[in-house]
PDB file of N, CA and C in Angstrom:
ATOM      1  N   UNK A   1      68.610   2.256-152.309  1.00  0.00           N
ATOM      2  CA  UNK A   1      68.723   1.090-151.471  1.00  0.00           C
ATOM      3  C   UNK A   1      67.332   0.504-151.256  1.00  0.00           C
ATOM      4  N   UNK A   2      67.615  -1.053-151.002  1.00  0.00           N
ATOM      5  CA  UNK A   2      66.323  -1.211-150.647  1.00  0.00           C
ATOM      6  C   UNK A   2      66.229  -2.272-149.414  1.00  0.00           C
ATOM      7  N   UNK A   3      64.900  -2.793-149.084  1.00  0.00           N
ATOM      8  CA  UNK A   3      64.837  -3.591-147.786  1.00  0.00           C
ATOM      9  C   UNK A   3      64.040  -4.681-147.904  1.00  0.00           C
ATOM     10  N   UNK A   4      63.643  -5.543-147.527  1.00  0.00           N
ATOM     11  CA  UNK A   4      62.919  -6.657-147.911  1.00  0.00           C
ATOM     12  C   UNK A   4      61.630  -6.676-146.000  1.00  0.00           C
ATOM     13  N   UNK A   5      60.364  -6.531-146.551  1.00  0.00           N
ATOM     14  CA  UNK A   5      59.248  -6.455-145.881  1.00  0.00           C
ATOM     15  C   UNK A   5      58.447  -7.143-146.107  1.00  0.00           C
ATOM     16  N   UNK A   6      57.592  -7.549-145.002  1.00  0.00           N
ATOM     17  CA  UNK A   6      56.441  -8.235-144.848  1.00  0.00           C
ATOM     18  C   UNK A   6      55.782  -8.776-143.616  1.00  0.00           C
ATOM     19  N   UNK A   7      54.351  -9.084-143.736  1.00  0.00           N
ATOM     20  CA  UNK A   7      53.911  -9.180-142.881  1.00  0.00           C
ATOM     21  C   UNK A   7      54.200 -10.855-141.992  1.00  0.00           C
ATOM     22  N   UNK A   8      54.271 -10.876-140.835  1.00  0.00           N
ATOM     23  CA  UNK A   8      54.205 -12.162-140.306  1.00  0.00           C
ATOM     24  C   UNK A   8      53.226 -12.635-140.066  1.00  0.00           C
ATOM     25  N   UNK A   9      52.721 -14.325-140.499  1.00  0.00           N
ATOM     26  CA  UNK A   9      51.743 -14.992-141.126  1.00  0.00           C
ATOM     27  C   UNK A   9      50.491 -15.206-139.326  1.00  0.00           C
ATOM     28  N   UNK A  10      51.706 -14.990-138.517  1.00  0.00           N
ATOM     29  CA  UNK A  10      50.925 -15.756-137.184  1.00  0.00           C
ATOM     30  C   UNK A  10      50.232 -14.790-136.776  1.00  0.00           C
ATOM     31  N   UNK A  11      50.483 -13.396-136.389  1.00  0.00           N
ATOM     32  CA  UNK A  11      49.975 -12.481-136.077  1.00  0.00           C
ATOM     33  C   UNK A  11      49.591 -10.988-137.093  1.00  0.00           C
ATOM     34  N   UNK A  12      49.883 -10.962-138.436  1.00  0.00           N
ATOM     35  CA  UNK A  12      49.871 -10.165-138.683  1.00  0.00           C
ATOM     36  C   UNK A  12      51.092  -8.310-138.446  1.00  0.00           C
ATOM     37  N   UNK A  13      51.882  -9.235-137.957  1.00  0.00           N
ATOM     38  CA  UNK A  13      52.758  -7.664-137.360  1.00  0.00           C
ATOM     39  C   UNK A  13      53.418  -7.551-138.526  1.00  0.00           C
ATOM     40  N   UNK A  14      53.816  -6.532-138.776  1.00  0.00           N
ATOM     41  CA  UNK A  14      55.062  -5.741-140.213  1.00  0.00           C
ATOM     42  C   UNK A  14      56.546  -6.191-139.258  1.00  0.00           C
ATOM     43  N   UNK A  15      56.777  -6.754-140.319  1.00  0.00           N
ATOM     44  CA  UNK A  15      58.529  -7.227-140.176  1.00  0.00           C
ATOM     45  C   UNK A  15      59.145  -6.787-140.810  1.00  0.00           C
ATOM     46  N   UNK A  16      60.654  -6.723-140.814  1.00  0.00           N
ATOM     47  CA  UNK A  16      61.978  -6.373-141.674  1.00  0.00           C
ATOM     48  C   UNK A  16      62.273  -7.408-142.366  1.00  0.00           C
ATOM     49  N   UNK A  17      63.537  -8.075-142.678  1.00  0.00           N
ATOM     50  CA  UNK A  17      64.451  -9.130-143.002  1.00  0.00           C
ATOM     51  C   UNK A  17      65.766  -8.070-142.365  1.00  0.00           C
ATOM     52  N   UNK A  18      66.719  -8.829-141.471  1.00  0.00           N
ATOM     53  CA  UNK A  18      67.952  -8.339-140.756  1.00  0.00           C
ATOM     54  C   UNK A  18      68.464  -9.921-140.215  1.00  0.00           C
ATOM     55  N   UNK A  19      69.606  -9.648-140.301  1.00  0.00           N
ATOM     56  CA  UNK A  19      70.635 -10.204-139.438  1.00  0.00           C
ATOM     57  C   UNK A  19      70.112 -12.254-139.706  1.00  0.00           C
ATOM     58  N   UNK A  20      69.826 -12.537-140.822  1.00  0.00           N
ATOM     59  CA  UNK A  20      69.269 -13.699-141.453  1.00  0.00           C
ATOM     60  C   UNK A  20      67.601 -14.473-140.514  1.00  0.00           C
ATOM     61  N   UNK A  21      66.915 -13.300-140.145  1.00  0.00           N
ATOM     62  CA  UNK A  21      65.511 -13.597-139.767  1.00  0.00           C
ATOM     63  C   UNK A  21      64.854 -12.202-140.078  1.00  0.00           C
ATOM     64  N   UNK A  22      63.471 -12.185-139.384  1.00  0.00           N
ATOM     65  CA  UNK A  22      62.283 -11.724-139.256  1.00  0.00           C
ATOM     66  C   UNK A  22      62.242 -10.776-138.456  1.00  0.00           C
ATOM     67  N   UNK A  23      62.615  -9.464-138.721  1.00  0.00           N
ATOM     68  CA  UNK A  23      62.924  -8.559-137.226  1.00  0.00           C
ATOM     69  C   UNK A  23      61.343  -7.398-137.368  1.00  0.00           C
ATOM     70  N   UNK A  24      61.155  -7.203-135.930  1.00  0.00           N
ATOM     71  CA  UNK A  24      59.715  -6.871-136.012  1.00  0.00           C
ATOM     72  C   UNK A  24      60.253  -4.990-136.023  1.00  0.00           C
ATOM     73  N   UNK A  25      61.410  -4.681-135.858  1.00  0.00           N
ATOM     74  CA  UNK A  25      61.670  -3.207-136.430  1.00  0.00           C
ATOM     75  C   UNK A  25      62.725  -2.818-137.175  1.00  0.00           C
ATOM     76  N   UNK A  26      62.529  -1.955-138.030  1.00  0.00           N
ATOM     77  CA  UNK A  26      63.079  -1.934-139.478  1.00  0.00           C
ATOM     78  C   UNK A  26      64.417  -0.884-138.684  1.00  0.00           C
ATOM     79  N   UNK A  27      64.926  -0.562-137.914  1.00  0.00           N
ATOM     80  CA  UNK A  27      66.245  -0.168-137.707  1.00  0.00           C
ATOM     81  C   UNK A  27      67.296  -0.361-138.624  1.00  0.00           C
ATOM     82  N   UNK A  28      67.657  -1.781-138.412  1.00  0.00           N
ATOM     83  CA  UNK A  28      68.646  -2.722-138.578  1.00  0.00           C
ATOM     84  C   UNK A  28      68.613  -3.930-139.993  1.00  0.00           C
ATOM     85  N   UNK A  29      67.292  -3.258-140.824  1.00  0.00           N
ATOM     86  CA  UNK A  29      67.037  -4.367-141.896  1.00  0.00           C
ATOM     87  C   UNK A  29      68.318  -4.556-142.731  1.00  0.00           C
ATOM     88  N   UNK A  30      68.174  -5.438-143.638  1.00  0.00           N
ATOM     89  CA  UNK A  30      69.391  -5.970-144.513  1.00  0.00           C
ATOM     90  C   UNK A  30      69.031  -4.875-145.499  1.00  0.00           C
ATOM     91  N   UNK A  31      70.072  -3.944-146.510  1.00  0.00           N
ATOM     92  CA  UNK A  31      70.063  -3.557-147.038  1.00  0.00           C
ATOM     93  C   UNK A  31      70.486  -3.781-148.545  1.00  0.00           C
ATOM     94  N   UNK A  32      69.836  -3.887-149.413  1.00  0.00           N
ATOM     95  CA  UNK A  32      69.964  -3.836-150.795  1.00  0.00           C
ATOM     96  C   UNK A  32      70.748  -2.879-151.397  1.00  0.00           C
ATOM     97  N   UNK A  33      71.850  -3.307-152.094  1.00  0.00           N
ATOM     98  CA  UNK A  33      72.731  -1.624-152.256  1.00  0.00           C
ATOM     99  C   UNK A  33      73.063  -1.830-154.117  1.00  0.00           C
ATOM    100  N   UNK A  34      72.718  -3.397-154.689  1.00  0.00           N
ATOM    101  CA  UNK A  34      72.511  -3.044-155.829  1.00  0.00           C
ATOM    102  C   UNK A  34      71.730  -4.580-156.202  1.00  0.00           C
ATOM    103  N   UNK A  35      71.582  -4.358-157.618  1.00  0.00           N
ATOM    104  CA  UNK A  35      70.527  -5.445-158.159  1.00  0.00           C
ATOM    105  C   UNK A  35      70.991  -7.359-157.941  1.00  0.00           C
ATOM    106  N   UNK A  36      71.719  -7.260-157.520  1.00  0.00           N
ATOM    107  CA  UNK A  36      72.055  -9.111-156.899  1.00  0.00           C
ATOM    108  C   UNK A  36      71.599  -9.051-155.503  1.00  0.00           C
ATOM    109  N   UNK A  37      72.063  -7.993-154.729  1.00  0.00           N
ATOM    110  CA  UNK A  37      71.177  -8.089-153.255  1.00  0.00           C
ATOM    111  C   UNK A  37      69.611  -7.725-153.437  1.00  0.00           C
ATOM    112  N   UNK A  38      69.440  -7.309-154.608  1.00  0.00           N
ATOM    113  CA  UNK A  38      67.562  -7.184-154.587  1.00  0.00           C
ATOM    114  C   UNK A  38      67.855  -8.672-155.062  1.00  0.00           C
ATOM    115  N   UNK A  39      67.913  -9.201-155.576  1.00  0.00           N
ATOM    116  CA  UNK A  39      67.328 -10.409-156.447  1.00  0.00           C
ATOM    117  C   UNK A  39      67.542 -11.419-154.909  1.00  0.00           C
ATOM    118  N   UNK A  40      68.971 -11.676-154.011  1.00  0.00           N
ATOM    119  CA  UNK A  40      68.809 -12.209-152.947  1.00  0.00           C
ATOM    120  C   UNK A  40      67.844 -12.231-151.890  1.00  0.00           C
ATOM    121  N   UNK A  41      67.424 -10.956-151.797  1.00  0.00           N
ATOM    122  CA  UNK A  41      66.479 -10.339-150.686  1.00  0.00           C
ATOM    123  C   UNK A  41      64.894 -10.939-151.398  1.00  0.00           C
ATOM    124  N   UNK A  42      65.129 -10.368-152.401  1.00  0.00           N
ATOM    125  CA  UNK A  42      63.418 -11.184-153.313  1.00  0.00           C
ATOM    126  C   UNK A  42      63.649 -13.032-152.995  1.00  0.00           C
ATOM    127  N   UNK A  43      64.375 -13.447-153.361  1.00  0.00           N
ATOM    128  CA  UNK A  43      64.456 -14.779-153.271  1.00  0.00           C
ATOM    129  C   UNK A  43      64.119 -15.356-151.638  1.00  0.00           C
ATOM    130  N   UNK A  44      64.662 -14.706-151.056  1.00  0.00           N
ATOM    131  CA  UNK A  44      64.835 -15.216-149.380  1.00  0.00           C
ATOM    132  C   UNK A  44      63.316 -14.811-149.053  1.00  0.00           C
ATOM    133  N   UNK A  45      62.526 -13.806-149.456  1.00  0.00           N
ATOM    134  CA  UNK A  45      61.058 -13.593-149.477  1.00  0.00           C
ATOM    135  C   UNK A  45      60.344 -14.355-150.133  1.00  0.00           C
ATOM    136  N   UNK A  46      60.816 -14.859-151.031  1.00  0.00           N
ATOM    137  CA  UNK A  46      60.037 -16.135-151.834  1.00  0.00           C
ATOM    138  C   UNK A  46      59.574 -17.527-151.020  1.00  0.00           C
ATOM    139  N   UNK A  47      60.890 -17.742-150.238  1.00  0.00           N
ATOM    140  CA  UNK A  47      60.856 -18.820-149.887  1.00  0.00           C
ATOM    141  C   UNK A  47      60.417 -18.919-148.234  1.00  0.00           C
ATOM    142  N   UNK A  48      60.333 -17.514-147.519  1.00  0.00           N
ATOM    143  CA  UNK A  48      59.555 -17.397-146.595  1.00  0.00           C
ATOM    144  C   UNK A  48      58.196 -17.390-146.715  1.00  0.00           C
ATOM    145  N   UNK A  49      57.287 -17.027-147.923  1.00  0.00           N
ATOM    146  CA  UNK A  49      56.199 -17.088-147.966  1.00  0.00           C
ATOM    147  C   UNK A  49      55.650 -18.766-148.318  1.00  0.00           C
ATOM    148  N   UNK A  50      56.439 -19.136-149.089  1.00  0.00           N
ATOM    149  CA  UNK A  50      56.447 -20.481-149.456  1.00  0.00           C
ATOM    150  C   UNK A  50      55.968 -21.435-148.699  1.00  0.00           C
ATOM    151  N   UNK A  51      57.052 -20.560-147.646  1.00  0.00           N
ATOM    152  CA  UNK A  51      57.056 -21.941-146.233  1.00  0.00           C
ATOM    153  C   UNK A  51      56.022 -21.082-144.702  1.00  0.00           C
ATOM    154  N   UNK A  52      55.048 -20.538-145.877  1.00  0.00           N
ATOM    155  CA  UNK A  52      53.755 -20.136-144.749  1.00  0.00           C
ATOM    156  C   UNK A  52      54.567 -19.196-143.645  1.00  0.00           C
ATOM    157  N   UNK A  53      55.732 -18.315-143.265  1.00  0.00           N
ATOM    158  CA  UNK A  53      56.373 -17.602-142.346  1.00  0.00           C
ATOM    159  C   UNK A  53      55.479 -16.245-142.558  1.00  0.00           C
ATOM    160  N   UNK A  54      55.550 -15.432-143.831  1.00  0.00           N
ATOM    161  CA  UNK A  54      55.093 -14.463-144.107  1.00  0.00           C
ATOM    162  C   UNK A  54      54.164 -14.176-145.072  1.00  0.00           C
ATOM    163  N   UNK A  55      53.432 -13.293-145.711  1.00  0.00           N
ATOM    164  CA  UNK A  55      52.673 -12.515-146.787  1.00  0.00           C
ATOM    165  C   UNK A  55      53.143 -10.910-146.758  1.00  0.00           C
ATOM    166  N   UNK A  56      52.424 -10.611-147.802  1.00  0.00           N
ATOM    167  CA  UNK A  56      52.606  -9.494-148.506  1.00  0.00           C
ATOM    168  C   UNK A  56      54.216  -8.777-148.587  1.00  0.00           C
ATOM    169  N   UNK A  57      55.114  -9.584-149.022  1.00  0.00           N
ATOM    170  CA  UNK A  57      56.060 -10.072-149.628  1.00  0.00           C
ATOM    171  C   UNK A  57      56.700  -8.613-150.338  1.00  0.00           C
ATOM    172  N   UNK A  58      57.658  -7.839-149.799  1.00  0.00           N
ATOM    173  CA  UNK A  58      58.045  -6.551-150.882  1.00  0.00           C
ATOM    174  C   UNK A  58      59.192  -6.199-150.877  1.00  0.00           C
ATOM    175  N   UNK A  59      59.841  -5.768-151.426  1.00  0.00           N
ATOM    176  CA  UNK A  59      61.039  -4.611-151.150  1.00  0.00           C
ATOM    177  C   UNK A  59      60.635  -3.346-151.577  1.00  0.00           C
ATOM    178  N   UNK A  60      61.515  -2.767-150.226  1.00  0.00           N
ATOM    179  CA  UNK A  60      60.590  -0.981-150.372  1.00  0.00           C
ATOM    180  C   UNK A  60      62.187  -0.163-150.332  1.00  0.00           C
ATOM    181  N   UNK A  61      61.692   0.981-151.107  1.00  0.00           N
ATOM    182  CA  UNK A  61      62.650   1.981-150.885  1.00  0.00           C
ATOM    183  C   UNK A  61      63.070   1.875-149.255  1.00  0.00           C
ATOM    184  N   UNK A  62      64.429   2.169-149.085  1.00  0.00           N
ATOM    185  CA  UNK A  62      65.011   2.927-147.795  1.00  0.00           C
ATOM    186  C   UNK A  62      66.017   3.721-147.635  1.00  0.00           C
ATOM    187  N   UNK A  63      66.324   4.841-146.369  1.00  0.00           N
ATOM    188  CA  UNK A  63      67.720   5.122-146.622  1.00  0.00           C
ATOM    189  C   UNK A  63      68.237   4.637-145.205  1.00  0.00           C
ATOM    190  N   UNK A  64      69.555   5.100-145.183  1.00  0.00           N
ATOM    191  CA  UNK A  64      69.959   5.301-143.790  1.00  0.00           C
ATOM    192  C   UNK A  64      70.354   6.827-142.904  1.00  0.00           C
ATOM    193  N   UNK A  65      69.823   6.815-141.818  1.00  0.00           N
ATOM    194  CA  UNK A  65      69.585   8.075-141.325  1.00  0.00           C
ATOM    195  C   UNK A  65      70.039   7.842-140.016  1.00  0.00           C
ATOM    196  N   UNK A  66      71.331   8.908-139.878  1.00  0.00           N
ATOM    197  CA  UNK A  66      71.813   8.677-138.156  1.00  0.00           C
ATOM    198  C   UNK A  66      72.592   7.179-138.065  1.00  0.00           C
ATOM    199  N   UNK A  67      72.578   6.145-139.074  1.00  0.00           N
ATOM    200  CA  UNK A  67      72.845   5.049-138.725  1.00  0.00           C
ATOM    201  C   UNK A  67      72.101   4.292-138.705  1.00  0.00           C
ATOM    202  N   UNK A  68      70.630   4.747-138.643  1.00  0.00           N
ATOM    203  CA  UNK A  68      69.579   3.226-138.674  1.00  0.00           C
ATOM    204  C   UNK A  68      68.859   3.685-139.837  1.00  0.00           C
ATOM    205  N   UNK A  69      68.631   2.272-140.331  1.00  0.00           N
ATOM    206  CA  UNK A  69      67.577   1.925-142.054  1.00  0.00           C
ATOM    207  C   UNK A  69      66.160   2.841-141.628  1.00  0.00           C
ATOM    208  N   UNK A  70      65.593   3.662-142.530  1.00  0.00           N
ATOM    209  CA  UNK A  70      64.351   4.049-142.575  1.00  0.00           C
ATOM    210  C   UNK A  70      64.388   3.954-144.015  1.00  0.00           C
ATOM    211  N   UNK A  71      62.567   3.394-143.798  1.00  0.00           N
ATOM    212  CA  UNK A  71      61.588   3.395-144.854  1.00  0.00           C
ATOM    213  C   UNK A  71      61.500   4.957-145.538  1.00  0.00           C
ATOM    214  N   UNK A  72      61.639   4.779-146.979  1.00  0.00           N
ATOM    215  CA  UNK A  72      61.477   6.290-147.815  1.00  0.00           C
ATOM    216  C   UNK A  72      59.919   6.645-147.791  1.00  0.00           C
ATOM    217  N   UNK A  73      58.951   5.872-148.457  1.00  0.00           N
ATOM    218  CA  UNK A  73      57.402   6.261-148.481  1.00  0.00           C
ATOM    219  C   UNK A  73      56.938   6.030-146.959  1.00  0.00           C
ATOM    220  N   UNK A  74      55.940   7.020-147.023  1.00  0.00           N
ATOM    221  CA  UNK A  74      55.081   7.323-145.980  1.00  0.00           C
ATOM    222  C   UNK A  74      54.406   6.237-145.537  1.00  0.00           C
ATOM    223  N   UNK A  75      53.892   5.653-146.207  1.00  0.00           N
ATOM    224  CA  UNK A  75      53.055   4.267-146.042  1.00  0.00           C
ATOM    225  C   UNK A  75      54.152   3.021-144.975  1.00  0.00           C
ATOM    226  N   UNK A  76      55.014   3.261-145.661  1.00  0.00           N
ATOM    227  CA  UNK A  76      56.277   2.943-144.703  1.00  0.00           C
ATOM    228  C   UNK A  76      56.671   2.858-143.224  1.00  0.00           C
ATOM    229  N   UNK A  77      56.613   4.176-143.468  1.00  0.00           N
ATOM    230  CA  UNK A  77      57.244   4.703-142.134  1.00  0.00           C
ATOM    231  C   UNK A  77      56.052   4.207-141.223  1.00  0.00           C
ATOM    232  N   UNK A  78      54.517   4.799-141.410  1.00  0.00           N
ATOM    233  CA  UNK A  78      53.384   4.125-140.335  1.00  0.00           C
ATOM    234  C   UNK A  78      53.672   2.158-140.432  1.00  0.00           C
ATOM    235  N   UNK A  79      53.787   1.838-140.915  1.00  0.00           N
ATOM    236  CA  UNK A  79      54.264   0.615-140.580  1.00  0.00           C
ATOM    237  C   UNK A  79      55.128   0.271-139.730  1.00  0.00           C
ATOM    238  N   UNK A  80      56.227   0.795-140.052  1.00  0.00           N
ATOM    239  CA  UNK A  80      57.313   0.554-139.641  1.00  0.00           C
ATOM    240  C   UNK A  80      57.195   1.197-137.582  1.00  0.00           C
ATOM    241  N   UNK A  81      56.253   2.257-137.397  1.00  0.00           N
ATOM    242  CA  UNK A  81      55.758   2.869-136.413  1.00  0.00           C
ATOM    243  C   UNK A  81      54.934   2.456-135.520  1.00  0.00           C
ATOM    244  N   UNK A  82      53.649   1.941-136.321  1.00  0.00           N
ATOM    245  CA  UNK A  82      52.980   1.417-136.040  1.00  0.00           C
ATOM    246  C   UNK A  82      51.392   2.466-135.710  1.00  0.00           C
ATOM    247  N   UNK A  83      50.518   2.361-135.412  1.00  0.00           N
ATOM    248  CA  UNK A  83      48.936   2.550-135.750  1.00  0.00           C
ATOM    249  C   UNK A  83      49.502   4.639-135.361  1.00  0.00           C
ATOM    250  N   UNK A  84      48.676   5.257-136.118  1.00  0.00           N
ATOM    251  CA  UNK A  84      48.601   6.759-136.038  1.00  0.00           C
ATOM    252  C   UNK A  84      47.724   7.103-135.007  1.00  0.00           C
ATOM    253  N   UNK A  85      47.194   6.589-134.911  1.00  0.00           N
ATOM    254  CA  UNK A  85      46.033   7.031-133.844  1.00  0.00           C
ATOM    255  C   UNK A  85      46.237   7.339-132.760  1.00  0.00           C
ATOM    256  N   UNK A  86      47.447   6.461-132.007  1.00  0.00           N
ATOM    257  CA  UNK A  86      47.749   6.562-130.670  1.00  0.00           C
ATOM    258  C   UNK A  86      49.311   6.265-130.239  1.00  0.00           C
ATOM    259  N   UNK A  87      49.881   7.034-129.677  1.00  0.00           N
ATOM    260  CA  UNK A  87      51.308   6.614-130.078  1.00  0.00           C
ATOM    261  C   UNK A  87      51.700   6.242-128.692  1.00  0.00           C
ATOM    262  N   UNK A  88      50.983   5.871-127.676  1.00  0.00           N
ATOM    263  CA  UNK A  88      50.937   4.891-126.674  1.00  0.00           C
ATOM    264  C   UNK A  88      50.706   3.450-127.086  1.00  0.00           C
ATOM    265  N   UNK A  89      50.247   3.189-128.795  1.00  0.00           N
ATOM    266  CA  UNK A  89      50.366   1.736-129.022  1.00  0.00           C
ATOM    267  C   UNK A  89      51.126   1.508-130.348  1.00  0.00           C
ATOM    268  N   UNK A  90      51.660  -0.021-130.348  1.00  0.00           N
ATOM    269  CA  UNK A  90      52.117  -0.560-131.522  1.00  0.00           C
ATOM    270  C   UNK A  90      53.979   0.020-130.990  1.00  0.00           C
ATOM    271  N   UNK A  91      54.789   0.078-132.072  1.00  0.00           N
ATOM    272  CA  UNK A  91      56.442  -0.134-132.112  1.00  0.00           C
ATOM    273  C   UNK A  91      56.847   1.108-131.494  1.00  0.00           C
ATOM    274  N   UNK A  92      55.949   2.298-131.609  1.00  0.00           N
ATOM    275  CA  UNK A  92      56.078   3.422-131.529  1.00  0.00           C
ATOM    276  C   UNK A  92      56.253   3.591-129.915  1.00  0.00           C
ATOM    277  N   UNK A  93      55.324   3.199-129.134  1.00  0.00           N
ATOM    278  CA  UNK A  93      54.822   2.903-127.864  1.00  0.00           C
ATOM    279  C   UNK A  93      56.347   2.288-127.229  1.00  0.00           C
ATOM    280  N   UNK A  94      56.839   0.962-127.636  1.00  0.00           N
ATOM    281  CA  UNK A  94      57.776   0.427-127.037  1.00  0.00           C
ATOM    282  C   UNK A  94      58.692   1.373-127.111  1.00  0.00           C
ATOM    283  N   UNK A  95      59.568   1.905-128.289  1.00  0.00           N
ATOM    284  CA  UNK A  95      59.977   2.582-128.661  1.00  0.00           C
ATOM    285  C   UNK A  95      60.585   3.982-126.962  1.00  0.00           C
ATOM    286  N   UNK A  96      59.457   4.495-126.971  1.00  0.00           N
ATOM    287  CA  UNK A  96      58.980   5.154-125.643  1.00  0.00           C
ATOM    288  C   UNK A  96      59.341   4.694-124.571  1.00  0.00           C
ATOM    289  N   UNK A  97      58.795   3.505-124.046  1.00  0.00           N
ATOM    290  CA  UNK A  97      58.668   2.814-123.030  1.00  0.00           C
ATOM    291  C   UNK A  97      60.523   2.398-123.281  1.00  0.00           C
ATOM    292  N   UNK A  98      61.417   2.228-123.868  1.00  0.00           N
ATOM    293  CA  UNK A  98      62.727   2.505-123.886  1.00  0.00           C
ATOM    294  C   UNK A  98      63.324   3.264-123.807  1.00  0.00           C
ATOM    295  N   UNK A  99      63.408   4.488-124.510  1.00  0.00           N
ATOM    296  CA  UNK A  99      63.769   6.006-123.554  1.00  0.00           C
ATOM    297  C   UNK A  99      63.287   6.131-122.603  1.00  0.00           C
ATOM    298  N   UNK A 100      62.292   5.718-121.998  1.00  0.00           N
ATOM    299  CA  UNK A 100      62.460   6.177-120.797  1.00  0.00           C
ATOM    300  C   UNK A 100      62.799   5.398-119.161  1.00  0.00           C
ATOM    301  N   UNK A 101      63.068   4.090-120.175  1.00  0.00           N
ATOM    302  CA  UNK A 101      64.048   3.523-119.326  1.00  0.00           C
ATOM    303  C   UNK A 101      65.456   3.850-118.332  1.00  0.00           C
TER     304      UNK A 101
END
């Protein structure tokens, strides 16, 4: 399977593609399950970069786990997480700050 990623142009944050926008966590991304939804998912990334929304433009391995989309490579997943250093900041942080809601 795969997922369609990239960065958003205004701030720099790692996005998904879900639910026909820009979702800033990969839970819920649109999933690729064979080669016409890659070629859709590539296309709909084409034309977001086009129109200045995003860069660095990809589809990455994923599976589904428990029910929500995760990134397969490592490089991934810290994205998708957000900075290693401190897990009081970035997606990881909110993340938190929701359990313990």
């Amino acid at each position: 399977m795969k997922i369609l990623t990239a960065n958003r142009l205004t701030d720099g944050i790692a996005v998904w593609y879900a639910d026909g926008g820009w979702a800033e966590t990969v839970d819920h991304a649109d999933l690729a399950h064979d080669k016409a939804a890659e070629d859709r998912l590539e296309a709909i990334g084409a034309k977001a970069y086009a129109a200045n929304e995003v860069v660095d433009v990809n589809l990455i391995d994923a599976d589904v786990v428990n029910g929500v989309v995760e990134p397969v490579r490592l490089r991934e997943k810290i994205r998708a997480a957000g900075p290693t250093i401190r897990n009081d900041l970035g997606k990881q942080a909110a993340k938190q700050a929701t359990w313990a809601a």
